[in-house]
N, C-alpha and C. Protein backbone atom coordinates (compact mmCIF):
# COMPACT_ATOMS: atom_id res chain seq x y z
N UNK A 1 88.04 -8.38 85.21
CA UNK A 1 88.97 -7.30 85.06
C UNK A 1 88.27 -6.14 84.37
N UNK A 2 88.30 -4.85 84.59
CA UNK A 2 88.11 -4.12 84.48
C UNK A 2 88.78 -2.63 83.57
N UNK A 3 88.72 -2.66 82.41
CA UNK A 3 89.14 -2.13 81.69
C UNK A 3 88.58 -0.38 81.61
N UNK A 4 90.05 0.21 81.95
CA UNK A 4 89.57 2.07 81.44
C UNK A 4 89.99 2.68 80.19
N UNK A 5 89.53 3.85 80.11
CA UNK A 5 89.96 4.31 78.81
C UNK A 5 88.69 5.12 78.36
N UNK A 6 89.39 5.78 77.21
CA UNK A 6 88.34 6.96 76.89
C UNK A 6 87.25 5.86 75.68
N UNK A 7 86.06 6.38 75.51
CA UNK A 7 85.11 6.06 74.70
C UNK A 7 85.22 6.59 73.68
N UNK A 8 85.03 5.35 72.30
CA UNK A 8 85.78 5.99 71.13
C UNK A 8 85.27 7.47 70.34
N UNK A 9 84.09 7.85 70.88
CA UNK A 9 83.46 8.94 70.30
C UNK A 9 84.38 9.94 70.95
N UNK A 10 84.50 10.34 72.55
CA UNK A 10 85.55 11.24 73.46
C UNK A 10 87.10 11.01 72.04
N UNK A 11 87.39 9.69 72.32
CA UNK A 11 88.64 9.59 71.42
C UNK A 11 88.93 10.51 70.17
N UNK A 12 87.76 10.18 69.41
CA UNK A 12 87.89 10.85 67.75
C UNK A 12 87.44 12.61 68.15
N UNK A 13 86.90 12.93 68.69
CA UNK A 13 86.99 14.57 69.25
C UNK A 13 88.41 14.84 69.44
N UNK A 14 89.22 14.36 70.29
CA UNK A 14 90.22 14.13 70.71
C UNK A 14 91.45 14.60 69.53
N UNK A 15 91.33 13.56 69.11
CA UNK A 15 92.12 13.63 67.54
C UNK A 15 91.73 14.58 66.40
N UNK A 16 90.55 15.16 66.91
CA UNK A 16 90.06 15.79 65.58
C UNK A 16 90.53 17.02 66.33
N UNK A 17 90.78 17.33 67.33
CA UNK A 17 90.95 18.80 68.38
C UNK A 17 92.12 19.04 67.88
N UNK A 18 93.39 18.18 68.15
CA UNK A 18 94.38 17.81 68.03
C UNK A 18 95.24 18.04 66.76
N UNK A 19 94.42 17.81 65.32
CA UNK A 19 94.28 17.80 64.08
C UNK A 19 94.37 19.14 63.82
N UNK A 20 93.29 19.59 64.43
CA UNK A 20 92.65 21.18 63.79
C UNK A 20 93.97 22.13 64.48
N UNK A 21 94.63 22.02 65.40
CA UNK A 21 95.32 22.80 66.31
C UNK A 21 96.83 22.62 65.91
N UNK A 22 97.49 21.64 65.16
CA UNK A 22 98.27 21.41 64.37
C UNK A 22 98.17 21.71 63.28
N UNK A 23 97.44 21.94 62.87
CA UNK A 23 97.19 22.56 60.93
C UNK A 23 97.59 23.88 61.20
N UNK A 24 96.83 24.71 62.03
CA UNK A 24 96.42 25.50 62.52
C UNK A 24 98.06 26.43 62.80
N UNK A 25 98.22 25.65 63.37
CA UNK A 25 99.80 25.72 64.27
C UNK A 25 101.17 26.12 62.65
N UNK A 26 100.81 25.05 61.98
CA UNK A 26 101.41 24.97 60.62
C UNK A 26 101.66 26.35 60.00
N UNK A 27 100.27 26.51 59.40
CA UNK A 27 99.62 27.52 58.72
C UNK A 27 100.61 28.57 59.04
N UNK A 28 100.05 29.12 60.54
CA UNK A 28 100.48 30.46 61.25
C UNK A 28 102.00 30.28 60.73
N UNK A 29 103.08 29.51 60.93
CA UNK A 29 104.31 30.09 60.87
C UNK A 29 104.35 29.78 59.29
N UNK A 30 103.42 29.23 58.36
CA UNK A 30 104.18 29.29 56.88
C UNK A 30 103.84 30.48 56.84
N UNK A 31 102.34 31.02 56.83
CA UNK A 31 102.38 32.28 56.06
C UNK A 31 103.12 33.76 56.56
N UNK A 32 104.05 33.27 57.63
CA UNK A 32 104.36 34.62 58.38
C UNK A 32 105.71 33.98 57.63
N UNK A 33 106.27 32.96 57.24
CA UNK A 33 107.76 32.77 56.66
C UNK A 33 107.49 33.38 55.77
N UNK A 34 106.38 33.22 54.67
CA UNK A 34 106.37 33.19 53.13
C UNK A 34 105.76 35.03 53.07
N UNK A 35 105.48 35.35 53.97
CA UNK A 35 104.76 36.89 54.02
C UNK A 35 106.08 37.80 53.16
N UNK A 36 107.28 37.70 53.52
CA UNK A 36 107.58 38.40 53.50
C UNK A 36 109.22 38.33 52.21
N UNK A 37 109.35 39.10 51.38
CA UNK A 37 109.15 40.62 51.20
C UNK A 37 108.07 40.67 50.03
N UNK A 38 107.59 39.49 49.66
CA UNK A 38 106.78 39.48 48.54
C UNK A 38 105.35 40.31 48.80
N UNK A 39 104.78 40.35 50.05
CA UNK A 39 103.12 40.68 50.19
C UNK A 39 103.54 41.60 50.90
N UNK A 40 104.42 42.65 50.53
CA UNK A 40 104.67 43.79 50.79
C UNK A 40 104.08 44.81 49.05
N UNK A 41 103.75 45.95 49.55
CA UNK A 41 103.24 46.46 48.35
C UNK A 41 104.40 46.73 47.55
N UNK A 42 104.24 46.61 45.94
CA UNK A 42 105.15 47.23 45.26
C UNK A 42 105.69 48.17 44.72
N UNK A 43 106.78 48.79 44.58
CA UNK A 43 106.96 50.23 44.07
C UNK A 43 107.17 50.40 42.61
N UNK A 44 106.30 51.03 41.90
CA UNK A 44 106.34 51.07 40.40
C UNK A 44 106.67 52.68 40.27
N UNK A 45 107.53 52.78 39.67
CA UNK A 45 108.40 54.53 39.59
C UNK A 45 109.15 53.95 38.61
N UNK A 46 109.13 55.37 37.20
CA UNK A 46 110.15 55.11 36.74
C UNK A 46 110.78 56.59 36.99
N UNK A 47 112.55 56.93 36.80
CA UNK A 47 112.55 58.14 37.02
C UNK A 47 113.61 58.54 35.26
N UNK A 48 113.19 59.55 34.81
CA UNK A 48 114.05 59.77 33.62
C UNK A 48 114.68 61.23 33.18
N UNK A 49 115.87 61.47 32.94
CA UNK A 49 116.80 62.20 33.07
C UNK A 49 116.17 63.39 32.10
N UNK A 50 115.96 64.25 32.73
CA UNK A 50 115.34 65.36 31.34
C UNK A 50 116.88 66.12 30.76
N UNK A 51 116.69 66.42 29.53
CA UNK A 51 118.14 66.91 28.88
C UNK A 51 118.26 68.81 29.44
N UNK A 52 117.29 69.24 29.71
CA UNK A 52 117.19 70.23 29.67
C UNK A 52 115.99 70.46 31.26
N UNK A 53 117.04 71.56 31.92
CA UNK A 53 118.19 72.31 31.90
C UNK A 53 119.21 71.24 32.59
N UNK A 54 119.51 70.10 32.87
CA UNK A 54 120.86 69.97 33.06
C UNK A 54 122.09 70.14 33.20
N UNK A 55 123.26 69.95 33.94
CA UNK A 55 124.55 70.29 33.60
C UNK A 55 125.47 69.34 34.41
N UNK A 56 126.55 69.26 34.40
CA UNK A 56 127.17 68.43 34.95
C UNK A 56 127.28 68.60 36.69
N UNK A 57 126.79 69.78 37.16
CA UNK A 57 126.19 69.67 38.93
C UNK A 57 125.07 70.22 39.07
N UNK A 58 123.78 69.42 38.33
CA UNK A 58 122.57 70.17 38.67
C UNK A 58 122.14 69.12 37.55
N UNK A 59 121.27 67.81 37.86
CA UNK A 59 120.44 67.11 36.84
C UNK A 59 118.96 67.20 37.39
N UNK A 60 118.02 66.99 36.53
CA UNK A 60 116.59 66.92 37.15
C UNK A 60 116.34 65.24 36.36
N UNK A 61 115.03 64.99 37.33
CA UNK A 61 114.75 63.39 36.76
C UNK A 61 113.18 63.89 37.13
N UNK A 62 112.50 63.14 35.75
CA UNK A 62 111.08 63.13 36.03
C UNK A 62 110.10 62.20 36.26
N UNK A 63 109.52 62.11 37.29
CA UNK A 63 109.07 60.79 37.90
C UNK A 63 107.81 60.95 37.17
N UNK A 64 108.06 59.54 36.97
CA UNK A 64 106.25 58.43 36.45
C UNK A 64 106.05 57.55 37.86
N UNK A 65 104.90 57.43 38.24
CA UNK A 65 104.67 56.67 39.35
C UNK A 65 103.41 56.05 38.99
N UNK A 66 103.18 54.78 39.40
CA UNK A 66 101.85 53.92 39.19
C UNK A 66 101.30 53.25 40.29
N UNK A 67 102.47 53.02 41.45
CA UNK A 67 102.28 52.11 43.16
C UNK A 67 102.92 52.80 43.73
N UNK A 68 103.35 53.58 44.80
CA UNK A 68 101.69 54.01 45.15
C UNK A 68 101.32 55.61 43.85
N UNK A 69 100.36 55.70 43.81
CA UNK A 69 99.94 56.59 42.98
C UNK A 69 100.62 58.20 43.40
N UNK A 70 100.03 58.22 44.49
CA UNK A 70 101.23 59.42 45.12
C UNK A 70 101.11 58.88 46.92
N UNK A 71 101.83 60.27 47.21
CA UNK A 71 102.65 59.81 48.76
C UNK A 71 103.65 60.90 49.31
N UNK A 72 103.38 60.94 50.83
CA UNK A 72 103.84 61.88 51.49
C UNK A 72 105.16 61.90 51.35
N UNK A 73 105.94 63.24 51.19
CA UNK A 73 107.16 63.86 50.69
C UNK A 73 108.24 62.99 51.58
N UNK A 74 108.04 62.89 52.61
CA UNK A 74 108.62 62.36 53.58
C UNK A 74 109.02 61.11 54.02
N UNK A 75 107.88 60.24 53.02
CA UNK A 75 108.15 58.54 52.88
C UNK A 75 108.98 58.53 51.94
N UNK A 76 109.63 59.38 51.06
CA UNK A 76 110.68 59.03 49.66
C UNK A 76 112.01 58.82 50.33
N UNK A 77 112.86 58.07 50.17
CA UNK A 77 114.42 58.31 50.59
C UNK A 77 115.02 58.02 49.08
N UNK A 78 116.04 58.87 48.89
CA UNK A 78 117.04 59.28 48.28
C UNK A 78 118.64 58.58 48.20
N UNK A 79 118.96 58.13 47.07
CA UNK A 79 120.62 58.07 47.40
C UNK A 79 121.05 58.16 45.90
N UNK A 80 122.54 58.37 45.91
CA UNK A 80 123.00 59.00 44.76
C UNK A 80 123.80 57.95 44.74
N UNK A 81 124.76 57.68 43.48
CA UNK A 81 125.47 56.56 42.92
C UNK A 81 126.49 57.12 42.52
N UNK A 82 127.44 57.74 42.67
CA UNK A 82 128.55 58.68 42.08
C UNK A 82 130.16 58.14 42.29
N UNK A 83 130.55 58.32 40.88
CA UNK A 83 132.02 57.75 41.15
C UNK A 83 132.54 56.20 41.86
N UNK A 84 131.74 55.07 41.94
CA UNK A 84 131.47 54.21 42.65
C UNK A 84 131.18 54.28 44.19
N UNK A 85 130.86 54.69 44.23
CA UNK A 85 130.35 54.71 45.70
C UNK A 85 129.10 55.57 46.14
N UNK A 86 128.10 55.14 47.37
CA UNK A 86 126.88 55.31 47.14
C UNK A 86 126.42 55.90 48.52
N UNK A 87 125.51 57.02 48.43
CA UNK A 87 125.61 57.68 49.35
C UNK A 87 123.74 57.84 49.60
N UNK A 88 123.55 58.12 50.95
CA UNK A 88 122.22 58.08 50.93
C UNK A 88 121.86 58.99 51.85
N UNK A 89 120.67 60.34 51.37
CA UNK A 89 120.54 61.27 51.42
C UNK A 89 119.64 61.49 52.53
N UNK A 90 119.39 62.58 53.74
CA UNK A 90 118.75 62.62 54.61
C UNK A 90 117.19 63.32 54.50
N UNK A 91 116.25 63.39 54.92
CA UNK A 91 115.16 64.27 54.39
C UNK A 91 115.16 65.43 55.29
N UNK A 92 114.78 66.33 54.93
CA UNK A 92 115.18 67.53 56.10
C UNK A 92 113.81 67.95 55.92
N UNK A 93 112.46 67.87 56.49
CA UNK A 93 111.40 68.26 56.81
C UNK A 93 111.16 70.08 57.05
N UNK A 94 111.95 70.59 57.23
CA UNK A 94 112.18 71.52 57.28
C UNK A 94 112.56 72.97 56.11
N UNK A 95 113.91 72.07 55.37
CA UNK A 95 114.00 72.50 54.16
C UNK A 95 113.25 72.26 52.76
N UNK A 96 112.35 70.86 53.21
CA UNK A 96 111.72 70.04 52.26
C UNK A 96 112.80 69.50 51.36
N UNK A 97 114.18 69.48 51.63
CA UNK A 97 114.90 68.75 50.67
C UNK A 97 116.14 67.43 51.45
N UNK A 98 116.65 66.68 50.65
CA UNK A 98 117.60 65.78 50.76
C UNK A 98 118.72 65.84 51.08
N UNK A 99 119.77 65.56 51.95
CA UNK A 99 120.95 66.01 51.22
C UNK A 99 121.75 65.58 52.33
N UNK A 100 122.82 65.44 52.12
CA UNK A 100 124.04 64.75 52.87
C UNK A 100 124.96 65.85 53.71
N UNK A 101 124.78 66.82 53.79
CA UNK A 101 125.72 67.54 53.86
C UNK A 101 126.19 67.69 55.77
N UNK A 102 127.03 67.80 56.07
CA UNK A 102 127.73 67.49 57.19
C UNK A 102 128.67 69.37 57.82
N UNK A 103 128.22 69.31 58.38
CA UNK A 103 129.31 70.85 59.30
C UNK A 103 130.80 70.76 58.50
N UNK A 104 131.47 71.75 57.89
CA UNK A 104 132.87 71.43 57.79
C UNK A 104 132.75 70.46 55.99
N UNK A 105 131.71 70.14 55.47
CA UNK A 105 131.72 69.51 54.01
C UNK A 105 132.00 70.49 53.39
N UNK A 106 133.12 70.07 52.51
CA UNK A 106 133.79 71.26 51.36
C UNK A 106 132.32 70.81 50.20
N UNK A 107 132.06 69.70 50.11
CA UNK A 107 131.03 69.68 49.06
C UNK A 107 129.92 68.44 49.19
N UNK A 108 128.86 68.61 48.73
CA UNK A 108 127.66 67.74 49.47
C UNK A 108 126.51 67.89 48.06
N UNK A 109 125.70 66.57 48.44
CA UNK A 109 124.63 66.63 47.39
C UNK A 109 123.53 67.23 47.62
N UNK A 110 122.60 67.20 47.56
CA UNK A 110 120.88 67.88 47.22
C UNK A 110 120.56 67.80 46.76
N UNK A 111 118.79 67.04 47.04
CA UNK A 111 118.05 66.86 45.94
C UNK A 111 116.73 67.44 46.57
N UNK A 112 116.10 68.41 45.60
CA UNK A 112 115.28 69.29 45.95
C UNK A 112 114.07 68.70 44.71
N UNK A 113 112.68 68.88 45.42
CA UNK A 113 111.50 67.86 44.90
C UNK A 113 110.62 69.32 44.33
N UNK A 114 110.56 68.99 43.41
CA UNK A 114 109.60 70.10 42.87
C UNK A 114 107.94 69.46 42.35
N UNK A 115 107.38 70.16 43.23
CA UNK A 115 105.96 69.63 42.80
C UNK A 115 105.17 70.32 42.05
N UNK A 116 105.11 69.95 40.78
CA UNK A 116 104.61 70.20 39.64
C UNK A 116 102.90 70.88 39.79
N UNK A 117 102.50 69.90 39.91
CA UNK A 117 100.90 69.66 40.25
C UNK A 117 100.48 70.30 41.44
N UNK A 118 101.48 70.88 42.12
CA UNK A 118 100.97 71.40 43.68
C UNK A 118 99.78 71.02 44.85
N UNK A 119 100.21 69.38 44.21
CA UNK A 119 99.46 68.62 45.26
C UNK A 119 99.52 68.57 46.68
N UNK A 120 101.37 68.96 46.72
CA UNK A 120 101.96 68.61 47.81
C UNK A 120 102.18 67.10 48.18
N UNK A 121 102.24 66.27 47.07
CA UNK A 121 102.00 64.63 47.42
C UNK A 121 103.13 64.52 46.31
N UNK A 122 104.32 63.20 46.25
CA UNK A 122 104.81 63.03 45.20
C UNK A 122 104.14 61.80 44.71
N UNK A 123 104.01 62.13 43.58
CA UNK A 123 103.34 61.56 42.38
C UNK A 123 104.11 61.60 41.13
N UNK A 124 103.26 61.09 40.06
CA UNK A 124 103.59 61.38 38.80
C UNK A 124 103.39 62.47 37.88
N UNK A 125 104.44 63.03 36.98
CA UNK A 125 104.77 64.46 36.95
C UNK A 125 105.56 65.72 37.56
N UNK A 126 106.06 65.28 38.99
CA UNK A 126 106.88 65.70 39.37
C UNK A 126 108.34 65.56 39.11
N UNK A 127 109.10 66.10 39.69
CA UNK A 127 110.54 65.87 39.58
C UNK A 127 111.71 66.33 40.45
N UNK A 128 113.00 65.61 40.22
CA UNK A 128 113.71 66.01 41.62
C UNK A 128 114.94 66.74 40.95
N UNK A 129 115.27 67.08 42.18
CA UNK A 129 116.78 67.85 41.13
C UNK A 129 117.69 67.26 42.34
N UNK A 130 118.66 67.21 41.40
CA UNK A 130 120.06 66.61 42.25
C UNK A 130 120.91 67.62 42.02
N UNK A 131 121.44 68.18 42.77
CA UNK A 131 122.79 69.22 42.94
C UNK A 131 124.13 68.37 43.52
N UNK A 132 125.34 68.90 43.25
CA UNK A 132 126.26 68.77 43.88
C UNK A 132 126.38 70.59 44.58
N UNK A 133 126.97 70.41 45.43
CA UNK A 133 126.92 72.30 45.95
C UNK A 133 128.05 72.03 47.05
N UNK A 134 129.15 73.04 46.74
CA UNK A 134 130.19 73.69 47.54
C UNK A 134 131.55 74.08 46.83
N UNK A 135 132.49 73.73 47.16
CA UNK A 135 134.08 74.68 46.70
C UNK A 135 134.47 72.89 46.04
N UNK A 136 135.18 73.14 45.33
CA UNK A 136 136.04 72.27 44.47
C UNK A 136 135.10 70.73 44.55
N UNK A 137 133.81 70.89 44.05
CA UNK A 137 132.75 70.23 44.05
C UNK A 137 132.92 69.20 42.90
N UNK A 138 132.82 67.98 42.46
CA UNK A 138 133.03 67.04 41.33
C UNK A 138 131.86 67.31 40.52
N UNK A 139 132.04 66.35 39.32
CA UNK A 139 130.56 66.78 38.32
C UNK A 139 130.44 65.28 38.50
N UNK A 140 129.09 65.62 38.14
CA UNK A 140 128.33 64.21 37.72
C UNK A 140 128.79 63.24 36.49
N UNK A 141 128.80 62.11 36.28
CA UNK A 141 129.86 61.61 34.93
C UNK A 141 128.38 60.62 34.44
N UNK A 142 128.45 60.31 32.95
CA UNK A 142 127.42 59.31 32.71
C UNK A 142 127.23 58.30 33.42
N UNK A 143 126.58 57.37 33.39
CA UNK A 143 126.96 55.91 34.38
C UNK A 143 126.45 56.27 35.90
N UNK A 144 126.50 57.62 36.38
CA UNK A 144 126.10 57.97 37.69
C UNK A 144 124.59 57.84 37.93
N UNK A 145 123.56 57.67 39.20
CA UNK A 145 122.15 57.43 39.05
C UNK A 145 122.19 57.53 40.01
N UNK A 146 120.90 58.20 40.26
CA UNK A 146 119.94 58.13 41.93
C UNK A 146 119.18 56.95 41.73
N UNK A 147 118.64 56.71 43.43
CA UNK A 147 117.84 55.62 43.54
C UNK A 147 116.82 55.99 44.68
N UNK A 148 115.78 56.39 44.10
CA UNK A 148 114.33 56.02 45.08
C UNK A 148 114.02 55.02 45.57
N UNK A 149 113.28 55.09 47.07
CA UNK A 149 112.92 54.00 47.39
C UNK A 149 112.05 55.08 48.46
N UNK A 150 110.77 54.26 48.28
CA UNK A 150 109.47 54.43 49.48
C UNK A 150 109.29 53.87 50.74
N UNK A 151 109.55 54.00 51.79
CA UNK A 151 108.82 53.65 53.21
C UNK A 151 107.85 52.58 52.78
N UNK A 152 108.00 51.40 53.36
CA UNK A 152 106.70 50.32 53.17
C UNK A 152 106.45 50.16 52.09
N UNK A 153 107.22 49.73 50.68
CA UNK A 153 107.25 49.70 49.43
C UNK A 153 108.67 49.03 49.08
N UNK A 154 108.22 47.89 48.61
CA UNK A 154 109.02 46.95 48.24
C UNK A 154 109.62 47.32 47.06
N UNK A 155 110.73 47.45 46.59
CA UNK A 155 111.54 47.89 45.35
C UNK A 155 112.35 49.36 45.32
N UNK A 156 112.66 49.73 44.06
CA UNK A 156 114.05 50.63 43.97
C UNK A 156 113.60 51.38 42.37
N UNK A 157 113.43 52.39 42.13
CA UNK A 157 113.86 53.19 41.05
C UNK A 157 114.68 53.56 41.05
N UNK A 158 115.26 53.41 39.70
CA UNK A 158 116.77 53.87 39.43
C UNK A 158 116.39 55.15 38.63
N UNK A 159 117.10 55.98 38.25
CA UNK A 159 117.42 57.08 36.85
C UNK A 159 118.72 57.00 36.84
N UNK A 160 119.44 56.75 35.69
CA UNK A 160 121.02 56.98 34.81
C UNK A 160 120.91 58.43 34.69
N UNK A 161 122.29 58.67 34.66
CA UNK A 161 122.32 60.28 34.44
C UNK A 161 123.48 59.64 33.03
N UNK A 162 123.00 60.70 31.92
CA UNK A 162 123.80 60.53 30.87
C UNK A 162 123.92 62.30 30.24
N UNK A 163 125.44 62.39 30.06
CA UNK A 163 125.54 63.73 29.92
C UNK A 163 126.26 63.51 28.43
């Protein structure tokens, strides 16, 4: 009788092919589970309420930034925290500023970026101003805060507005 079958050297290739292509296999979907939102870069910003010039529709906040160091005007998005409820601001490339405002809005926010350093990059040392602007417009109350957040940058700066 005549016996077939692979030769144990063919065999252990076999298994070792087999081995490597299953690890392999593993690997690929842990690190694409575990990728994410952690090995995304982080956003380090702090933003802080300057007292002056302030007023109850017109605050400025002055940014510290450390990740990314600076960054195009256009990767920042904006939203305001007012009265409970939270609104998030558009970038207008055009005006170079933020702002919600809609055809027919009796009143709308704005936040206009002033670059200090005239890098043209926001960084640290700059600062934003938040407006309210139109007819029977609300004020800002303590407890109220914007919130930064960067394009491809994991996290959130806050600033409190305290009047």
């Amino acid at each position: 009788m005549k016996e077939e079958g692979v030769s144990p050297v063919v065999g252990t290739l076999l298994m070792v092919a087999i081995t490597i292509i299953l690890v392999a296999s593993i690997y690929l979907f842990a690190t694409s589970y575990f990728a994410t939102p952690y090995m995304t870069a982080q956003l380090r910003c702090t933003l802080t309420m300057e007292s002056q010039p302030s007023t109850a529709k017109d605050v400025f906040f002055a940014v510290e930034m450390s990740s990314p160091q600076q960054i195009d005007v256009s990767l920042v998005k904006i939203g305001v925290f007012h009265n409970g409820k939270y609104t998030m601001l558009n970038y207008s490339s055009s005006t170079e500023t933020w702002s919600n405002y809609s055809a027919g809005a009796k009143w709308y926010f704005k936040a206009i970026f002033h670059d200090n350093n005239a890098n043209k990059k926001f960084d640290s040392g700059d600062e934003i101003e938040i407006k309210i602007v139109g007819t029977n417009a609300p004020q800002f109350s303590s407890g109220d805060s914007i919130r930064l957040s960067i394009a491809g940058y994991n996290g959130v700066a806050t600033g409190y507005i305290k009047l």
